[in-house]
N, C-alpha and C. Protein backbone atom coordinates (compact mmCIF):
# COMPACT_ATOMS: atom_id res chain seq x y z
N UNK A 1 99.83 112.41 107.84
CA UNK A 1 99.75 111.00 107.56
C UNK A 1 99.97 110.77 106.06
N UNK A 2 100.59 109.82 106.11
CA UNK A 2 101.25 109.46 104.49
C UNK A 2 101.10 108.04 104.32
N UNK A 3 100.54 108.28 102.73
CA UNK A 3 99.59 106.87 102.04
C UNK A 3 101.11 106.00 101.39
N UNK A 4 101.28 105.19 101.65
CA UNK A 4 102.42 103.90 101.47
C UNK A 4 101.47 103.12 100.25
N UNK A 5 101.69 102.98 99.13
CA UNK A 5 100.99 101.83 98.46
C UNK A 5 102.27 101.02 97.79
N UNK A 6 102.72 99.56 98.38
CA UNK A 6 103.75 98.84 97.72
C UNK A 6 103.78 97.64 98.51
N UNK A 7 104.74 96.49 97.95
CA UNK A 7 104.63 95.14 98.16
C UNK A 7 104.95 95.20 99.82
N UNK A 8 105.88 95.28 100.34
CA UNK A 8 106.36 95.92 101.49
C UNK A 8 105.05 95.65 102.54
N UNK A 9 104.12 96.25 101.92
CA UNK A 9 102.93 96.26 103.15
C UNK A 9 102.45 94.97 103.67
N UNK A 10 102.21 94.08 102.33
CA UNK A 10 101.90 92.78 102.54
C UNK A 10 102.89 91.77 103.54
N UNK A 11 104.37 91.94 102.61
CA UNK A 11 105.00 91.14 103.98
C UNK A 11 105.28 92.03 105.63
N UNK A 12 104.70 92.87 106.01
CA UNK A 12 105.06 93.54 106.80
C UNK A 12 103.55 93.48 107.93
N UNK A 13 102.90 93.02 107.35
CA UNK A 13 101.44 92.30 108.57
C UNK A 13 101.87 90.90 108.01
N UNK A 14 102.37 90.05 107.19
CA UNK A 14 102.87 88.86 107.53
C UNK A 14 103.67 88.70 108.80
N UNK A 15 104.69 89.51 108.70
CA UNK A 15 105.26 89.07 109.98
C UNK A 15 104.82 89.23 111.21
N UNK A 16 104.00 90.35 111.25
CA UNK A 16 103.45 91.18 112.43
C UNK A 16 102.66 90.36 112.80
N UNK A 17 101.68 89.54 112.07
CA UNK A 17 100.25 88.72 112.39
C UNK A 17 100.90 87.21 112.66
N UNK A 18 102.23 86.95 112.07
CA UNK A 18 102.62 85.69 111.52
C UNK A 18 101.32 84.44 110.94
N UNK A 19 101.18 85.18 109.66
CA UNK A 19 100.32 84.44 109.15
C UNK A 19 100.94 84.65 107.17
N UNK A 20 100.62 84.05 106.08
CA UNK A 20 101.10 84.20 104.59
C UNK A 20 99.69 84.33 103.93
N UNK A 21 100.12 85.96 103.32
CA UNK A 21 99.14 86.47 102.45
C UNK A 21 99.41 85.95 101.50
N UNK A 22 98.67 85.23 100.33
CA UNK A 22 98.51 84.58 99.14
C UNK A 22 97.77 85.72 97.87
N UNK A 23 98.89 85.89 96.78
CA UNK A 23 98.71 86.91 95.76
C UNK A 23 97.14 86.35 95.06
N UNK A 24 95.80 86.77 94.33
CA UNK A 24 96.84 87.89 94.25
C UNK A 24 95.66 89.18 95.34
N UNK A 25 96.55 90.26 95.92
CA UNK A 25 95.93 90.72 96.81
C UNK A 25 96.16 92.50 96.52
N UNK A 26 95.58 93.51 96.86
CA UNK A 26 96.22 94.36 97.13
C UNK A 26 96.42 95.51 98.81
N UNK A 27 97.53 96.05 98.51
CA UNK A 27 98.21 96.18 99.98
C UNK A 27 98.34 97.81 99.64
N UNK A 28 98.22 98.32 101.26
CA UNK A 28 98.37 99.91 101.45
C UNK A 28 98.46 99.99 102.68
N UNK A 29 99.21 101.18 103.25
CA UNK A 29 99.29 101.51 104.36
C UNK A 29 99.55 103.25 104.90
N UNK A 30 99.22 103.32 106.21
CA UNK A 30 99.58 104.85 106.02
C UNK A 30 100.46 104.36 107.09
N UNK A 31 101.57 105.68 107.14
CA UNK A 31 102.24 106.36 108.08
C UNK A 31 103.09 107.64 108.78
N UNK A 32 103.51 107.92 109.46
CA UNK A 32 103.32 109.42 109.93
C UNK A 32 104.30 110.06 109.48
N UNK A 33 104.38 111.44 109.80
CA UNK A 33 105.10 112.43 108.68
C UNK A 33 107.17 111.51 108.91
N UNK A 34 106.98 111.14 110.00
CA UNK A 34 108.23 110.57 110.09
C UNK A 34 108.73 109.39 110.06
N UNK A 35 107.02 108.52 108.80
CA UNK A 35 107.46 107.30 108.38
C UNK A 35 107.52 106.06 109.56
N UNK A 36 107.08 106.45 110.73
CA UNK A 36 106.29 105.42 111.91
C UNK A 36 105.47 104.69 111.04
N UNK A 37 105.18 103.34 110.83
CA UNK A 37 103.69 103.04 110.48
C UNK A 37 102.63 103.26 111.46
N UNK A 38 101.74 103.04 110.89
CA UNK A 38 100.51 103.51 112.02
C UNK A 38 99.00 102.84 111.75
N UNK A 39 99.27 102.33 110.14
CA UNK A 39 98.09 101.08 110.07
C UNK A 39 98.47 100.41 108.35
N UNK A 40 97.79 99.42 108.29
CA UNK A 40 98.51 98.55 106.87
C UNK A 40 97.27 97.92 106.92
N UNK A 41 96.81 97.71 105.54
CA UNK A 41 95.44 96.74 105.14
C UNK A 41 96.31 96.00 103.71
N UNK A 42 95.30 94.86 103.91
CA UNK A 42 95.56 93.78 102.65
C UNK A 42 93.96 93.84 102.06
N UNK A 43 93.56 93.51 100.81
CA UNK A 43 92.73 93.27 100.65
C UNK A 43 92.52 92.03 99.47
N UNK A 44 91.90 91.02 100.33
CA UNK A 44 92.12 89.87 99.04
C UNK A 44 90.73 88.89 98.52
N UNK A 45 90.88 87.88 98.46
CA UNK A 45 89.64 87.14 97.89
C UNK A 45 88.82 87.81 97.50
N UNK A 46 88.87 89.04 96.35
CA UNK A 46 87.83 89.47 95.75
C UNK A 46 86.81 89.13 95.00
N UNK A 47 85.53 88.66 95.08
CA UNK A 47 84.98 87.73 93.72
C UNK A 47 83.96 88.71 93.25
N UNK A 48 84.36 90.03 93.14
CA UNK A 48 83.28 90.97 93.10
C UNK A 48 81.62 91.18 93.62
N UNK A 49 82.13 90.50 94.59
CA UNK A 49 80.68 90.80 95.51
C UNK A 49 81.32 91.07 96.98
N UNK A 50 82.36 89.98 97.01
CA UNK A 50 83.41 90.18 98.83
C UNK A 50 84.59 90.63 98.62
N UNK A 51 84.90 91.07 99.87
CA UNK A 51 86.09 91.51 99.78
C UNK A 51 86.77 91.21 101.05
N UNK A 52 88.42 90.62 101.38
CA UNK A 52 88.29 90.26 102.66
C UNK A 52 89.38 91.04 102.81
N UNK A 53 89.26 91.58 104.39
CA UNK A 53 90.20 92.87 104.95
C UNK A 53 91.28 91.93 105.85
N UNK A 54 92.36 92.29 105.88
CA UNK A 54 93.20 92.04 107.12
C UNK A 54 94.01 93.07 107.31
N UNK A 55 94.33 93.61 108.50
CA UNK A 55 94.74 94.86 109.20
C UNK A 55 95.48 95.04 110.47
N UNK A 56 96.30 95.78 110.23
CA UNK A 56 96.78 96.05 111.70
C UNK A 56 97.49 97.70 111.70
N UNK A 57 97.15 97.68 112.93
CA UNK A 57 97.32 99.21 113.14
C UNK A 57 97.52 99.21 114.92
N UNK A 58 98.47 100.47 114.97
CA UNK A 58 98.60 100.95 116.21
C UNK A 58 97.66 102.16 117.01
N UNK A 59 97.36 102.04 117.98
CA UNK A 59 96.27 102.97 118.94
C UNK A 59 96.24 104.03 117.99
N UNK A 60 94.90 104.52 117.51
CA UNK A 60 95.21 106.23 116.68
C UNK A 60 95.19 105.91 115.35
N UNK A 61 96.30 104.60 114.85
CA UNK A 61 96.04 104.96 113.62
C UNK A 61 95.16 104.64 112.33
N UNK A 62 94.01 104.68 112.98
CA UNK A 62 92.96 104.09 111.71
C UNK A 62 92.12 105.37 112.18
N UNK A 63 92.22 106.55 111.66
CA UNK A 63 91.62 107.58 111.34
C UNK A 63 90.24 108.12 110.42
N UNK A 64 89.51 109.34 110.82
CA UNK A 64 88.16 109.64 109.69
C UNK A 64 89.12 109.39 108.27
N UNK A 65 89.98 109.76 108.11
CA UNK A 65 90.75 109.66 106.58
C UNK A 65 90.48 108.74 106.40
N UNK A 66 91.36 107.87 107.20
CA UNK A 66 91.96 106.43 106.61
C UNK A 66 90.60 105.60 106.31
N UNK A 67 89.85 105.80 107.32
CA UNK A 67 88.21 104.86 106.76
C UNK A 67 87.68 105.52 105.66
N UNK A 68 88.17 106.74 105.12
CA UNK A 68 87.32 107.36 103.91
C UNK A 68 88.03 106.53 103.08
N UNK A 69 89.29 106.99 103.33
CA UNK A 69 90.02 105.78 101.64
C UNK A 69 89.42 104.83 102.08
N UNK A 70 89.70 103.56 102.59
CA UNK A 70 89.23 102.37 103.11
C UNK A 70 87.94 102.12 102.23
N UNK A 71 86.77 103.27 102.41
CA UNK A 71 85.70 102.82 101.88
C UNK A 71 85.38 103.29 100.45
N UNK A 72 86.47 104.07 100.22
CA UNK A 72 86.45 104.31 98.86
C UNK A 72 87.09 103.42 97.90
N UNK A 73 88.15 102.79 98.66
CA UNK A 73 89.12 101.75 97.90
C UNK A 73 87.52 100.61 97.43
N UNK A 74 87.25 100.37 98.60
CA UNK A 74 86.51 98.89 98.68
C UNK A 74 85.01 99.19 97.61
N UNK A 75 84.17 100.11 98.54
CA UNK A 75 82.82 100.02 97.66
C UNK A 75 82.84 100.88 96.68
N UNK A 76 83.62 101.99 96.23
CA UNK A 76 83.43 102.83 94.90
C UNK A 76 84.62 102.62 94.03
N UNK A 77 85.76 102.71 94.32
CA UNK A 77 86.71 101.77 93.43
C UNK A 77 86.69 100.48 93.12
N UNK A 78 86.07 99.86 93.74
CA UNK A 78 86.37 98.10 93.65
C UNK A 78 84.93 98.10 93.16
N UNK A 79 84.07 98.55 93.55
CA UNK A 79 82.82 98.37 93.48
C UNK A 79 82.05 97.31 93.96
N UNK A 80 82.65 96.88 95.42
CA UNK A 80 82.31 96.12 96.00
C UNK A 80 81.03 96.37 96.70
N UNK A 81 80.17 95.11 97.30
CA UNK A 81 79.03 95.15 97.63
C UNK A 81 79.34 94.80 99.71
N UNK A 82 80.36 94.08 100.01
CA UNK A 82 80.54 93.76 101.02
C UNK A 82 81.77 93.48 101.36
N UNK A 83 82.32 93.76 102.56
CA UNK A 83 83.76 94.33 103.33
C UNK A 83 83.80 92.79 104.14
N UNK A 84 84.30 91.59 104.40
CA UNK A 84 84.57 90.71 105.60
C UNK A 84 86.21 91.10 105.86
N UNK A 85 85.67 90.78 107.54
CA UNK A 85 87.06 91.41 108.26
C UNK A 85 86.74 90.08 109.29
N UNK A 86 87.93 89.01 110.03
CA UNK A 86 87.74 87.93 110.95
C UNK A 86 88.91 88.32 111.56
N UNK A 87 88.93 87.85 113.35
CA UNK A 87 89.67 88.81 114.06
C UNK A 87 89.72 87.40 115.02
N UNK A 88 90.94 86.97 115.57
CA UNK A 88 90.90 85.99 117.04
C UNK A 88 89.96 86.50 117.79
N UNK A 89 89.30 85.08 118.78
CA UNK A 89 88.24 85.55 119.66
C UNK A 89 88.93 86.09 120.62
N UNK A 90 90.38 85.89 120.64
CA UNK A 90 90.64 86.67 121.99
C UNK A 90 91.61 87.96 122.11
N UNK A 91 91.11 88.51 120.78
CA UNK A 91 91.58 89.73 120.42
C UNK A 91 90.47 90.86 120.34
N UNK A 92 90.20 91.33 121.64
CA UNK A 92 89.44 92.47 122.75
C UNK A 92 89.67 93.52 121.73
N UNK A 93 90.60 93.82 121.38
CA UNK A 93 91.05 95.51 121.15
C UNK A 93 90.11 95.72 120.26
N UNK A 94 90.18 94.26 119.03
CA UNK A 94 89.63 94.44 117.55
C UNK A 94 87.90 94.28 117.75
N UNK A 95 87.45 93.54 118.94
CA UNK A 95 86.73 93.18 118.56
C UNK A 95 85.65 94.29 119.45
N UNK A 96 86.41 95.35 120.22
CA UNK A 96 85.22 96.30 120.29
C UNK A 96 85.55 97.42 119.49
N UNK A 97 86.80 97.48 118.67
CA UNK A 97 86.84 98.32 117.47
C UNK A 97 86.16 98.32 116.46
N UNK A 98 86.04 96.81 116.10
CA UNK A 98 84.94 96.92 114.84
C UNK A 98 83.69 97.34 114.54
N UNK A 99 82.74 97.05 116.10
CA UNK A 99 81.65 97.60 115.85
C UNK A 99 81.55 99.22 115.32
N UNK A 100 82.65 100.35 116.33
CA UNK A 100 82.74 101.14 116.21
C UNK A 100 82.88 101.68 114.92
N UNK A 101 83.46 100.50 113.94
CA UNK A 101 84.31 101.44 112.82
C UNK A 101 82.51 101.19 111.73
N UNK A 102 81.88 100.37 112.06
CA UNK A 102 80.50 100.23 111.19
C UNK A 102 80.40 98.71 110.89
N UNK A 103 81.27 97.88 111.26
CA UNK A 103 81.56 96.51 111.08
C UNK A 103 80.34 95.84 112.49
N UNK A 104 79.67 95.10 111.07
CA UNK A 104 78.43 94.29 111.93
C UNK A 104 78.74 92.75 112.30
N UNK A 105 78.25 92.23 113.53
CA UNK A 105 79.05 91.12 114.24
C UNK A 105 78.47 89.82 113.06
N UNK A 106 78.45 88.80 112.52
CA UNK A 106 77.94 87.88 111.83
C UNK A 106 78.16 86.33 112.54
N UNK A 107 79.27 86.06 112.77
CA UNK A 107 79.51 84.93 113.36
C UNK A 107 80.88 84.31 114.19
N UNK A 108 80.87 83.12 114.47
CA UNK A 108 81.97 82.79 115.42
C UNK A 108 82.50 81.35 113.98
N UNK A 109 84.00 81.49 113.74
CA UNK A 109 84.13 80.27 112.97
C UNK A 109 85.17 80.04 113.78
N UNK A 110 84.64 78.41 114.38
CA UNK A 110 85.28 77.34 115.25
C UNK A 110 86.42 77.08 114.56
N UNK A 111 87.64 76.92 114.90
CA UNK A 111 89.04 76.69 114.77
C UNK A 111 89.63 76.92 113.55
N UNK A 112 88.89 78.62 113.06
CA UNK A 112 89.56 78.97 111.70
C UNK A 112 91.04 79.31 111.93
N UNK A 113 91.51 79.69 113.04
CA UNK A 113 92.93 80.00 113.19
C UNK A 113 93.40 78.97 113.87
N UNK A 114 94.98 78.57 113.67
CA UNK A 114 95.43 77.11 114.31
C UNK A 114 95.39 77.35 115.44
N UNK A 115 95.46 78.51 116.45
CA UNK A 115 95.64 78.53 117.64
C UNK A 115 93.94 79.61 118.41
N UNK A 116 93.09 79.42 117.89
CA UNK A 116 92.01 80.18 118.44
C UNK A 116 90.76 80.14 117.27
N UNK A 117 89.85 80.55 117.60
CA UNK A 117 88.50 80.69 116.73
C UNK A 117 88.83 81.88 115.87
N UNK A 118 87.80 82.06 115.10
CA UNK A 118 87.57 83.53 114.68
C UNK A 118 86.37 84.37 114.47
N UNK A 119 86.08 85.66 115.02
CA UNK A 119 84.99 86.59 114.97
C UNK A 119 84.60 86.86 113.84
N UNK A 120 83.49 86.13 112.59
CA UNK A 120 83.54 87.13 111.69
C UNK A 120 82.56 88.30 111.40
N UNK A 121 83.43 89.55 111.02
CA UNK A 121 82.63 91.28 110.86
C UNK A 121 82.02 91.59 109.42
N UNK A 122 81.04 91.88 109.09
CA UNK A 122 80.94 92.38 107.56
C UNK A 122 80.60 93.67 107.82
N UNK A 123 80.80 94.42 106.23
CA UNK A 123 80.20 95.75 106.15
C UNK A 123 79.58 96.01 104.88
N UNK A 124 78.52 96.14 105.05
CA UNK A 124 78.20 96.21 103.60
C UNK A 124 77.91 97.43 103.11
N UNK A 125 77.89 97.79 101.39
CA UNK A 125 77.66 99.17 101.35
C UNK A 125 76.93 100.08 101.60
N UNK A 126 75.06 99.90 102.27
CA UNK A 126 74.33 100.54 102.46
C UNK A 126 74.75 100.57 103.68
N UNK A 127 75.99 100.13 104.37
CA UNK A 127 76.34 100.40 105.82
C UNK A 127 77.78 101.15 106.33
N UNK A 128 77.96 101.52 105.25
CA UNK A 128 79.70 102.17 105.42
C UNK A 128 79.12 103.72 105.43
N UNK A 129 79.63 104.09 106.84
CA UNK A 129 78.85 105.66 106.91
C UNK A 129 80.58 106.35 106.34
N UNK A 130 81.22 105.74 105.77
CA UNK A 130 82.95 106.01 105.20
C UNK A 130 82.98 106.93 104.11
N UNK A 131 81.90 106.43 102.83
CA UNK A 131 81.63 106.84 102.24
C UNK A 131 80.45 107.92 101.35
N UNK A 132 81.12 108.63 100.46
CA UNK A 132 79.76 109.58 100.37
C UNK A 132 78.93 109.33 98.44
């Protein structure tokens, strides 16, 4: 698995999500030895306390690695205190993934997306088992 860090990532879950990431943000992604992608994160609205995730990835590819960077990017590089991640309510895949990944359920926001609600997940740092 191979770490992608460049602009590329950002418009590339734009199109995938069809939604516009607004700078300024930063973007990474991994993918496989033969350059498949296999997962892409944005990370934006930082105000040094939040941090907000948007992501997409295919079956497999959000790996023990990829959550180690993940939580190294966020709470020991960034030195962030808390991870928000919001997901459509009627997006199943994400929303029994998150618990799994350490992402705690917080709330439902009524017609944050034009076409559906949204789930929102936090993680905070005494809760990221990602990092050591």
């Amino acid at each position: 698995m191979r770490l992608i860090e460049n602009e590329a990532i950002a418009g590339f879950i734009e199109q995938k999500l069809q939604i516009k990431i607004s700078p300024p943000y930063t973007a990474f992604g991994f993918a496989s030895e033969d350059n498949r992608p296999l997962s892409a994160f944005v990370f934006n609205d930082f105000n040094h306390s939040n941090m907000e995730v948007t992501a997409i990835s295919d079956p497999g590819g959000i790996t023990r690695s990829v959550l180690r960077y993940l939580g190294d990017y966020v709470f020991n590089k960034s030195d962030c205190r808390r991870l928000t991640m919001r997901t459509k309510k009627r997006n199943k895949r994400m929303l029994q993934l998150a618990p799994r990944l350490g992402f705690k359920y917080e709330c439902i926001a009524k017609h944050y997306f034009p076409d559906d609600d949204a789930v929102v997940f936090r993680m905070l740092r005494e809760d990221c088992r990602w990092i050591t």
